[in-house]
Protein backbone atom coordinates (compact mmCIF):
# COMPACT_ATOMS: atom_id res chain seq x y z
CA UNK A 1 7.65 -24.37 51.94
CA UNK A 2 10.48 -25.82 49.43
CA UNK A 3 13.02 -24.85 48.19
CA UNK A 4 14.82 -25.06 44.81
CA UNK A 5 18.54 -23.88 43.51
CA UNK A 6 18.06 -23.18 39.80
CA UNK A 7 20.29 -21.61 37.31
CA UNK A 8 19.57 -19.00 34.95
CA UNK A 9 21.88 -17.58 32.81
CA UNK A 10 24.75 -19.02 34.50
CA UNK A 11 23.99 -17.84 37.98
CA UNK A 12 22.34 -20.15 40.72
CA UNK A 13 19.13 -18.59 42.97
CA UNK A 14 17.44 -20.10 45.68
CA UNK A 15 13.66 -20.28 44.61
CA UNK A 16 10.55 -20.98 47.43
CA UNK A 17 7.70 -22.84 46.29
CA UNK A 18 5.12 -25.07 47.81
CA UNK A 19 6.27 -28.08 48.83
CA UNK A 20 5.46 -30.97 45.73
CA UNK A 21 6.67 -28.30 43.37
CA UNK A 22 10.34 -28.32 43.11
CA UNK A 23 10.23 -30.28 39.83
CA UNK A 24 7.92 -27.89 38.34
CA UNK A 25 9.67 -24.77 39.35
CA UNK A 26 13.21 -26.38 38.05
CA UNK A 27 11.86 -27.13 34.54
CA UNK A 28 10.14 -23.64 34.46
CA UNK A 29 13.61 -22.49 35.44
CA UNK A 30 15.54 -24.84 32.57
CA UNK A 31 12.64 -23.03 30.15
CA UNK A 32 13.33 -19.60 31.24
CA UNK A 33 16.90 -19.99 31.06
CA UNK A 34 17.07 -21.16 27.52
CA UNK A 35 15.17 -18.01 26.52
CA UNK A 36 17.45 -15.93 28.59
CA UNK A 37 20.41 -17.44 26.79
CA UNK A 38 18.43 -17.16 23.51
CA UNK A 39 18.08 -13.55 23.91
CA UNK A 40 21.45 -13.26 25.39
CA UNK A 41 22.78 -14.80 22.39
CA UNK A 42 21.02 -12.54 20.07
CA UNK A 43 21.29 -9.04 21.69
CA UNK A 44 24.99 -9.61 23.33
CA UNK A 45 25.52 -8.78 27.17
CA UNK A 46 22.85 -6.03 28.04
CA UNK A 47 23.37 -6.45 31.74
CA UNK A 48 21.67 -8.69 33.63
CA UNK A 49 18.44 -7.15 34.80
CA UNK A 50 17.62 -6.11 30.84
CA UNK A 51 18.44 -8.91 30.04
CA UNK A 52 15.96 -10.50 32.63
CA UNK A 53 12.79 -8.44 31.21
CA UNK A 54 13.83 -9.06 27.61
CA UNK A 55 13.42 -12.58 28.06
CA UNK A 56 10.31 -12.47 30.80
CA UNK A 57 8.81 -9.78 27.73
CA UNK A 58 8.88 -12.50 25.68
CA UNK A 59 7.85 -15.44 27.42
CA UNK A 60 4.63 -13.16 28.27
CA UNK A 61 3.95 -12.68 24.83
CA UNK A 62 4.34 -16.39 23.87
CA UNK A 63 1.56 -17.11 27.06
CA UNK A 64 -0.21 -14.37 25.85
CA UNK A 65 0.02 -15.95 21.89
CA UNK A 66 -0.82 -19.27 23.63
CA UNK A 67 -3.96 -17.28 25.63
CA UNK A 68 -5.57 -16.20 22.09
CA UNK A 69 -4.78 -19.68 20.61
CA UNK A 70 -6.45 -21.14 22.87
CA UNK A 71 -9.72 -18.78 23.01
CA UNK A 72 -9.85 -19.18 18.83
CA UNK A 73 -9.81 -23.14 19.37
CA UNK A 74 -12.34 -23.26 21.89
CA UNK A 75 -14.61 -20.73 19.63
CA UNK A 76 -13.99 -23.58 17.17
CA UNK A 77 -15.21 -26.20 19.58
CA UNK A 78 -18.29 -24.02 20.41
CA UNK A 79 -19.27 -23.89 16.72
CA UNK A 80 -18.39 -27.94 15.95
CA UNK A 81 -20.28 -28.25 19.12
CA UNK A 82 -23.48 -26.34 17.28
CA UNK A 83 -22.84 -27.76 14.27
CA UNK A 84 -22.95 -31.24 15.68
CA UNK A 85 -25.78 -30.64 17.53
CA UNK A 86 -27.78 -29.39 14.32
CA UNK A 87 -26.80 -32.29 12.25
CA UNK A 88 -27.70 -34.59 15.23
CA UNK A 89 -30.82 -32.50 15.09
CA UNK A 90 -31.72 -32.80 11.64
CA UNK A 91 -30.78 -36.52 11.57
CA UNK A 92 -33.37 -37.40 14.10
CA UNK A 93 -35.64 -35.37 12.21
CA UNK A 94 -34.60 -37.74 9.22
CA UNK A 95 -35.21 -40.66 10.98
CA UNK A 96 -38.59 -39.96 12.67
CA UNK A 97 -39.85 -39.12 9.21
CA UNK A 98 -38.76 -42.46 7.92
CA UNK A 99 -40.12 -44.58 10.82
CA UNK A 100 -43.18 -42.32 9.70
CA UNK A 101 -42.99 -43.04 6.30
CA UNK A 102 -42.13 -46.71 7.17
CA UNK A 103 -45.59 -47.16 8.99
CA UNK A 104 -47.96 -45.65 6.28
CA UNK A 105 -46.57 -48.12 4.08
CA UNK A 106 -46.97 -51.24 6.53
CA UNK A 107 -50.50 -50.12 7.18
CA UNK A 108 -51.34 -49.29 3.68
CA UNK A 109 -50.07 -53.14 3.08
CA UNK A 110 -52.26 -54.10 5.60
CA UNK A 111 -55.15 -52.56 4.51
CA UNK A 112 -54.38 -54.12 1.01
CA UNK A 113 -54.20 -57.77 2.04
């Protein structure tokens, strides 16, 4: 196990994580700490620990903004998907019916010569 000093709000902690993902912790640190000073900067000094679950409050709202996003843009995938696959549909449909069409008039030229 790793480990990684990050700063939040001005103070450093020593973070564990699995080995590979210092990086990943310190720029989820970097992100967290701008929204603590955000909040910081827009409520004043609360003390510490408020301040803490201000700013985790709304990071979870912004994942859980990002969460419904998401779900409406892959219910808008699912319907392109059905949409596509209809038109796909109905274009074969056009197609065979052509290559049909197509035929009767080769063999009624045929028949004619």
């Amino acid at each position: 196990m790793a480990t990684v000093m990050i700063e939040v709000n001005g103070r450093q902690y020593s973070i564990g994580c699995e080995d590979g993902q210092e990086a990943h912790v310190a720029h989820l640190a970097r992100q967290y700490d701008r929204q603590v000073r955000e909040v910081s900067q827009a409520v004043g000094q609360v003390g510490e620990l408020r301040l803490f679950l201000m700013a985790a409050l709304l990071a979870a709202d912004e994942a859980f903004d990002a969460r419904h996003r998401l779900a409406e843009a892959q219910a808008e995938i699912a319907k392109l998907r059905d949409s596509h696959t209809a038109v796909e549909a109905a274009a074969a449909r056009a197609v065979t019916a052509a290559a049909l069409r197509i035929e009767d008039m080769v063999k009624s030229l045929g028949e004619e010569a």
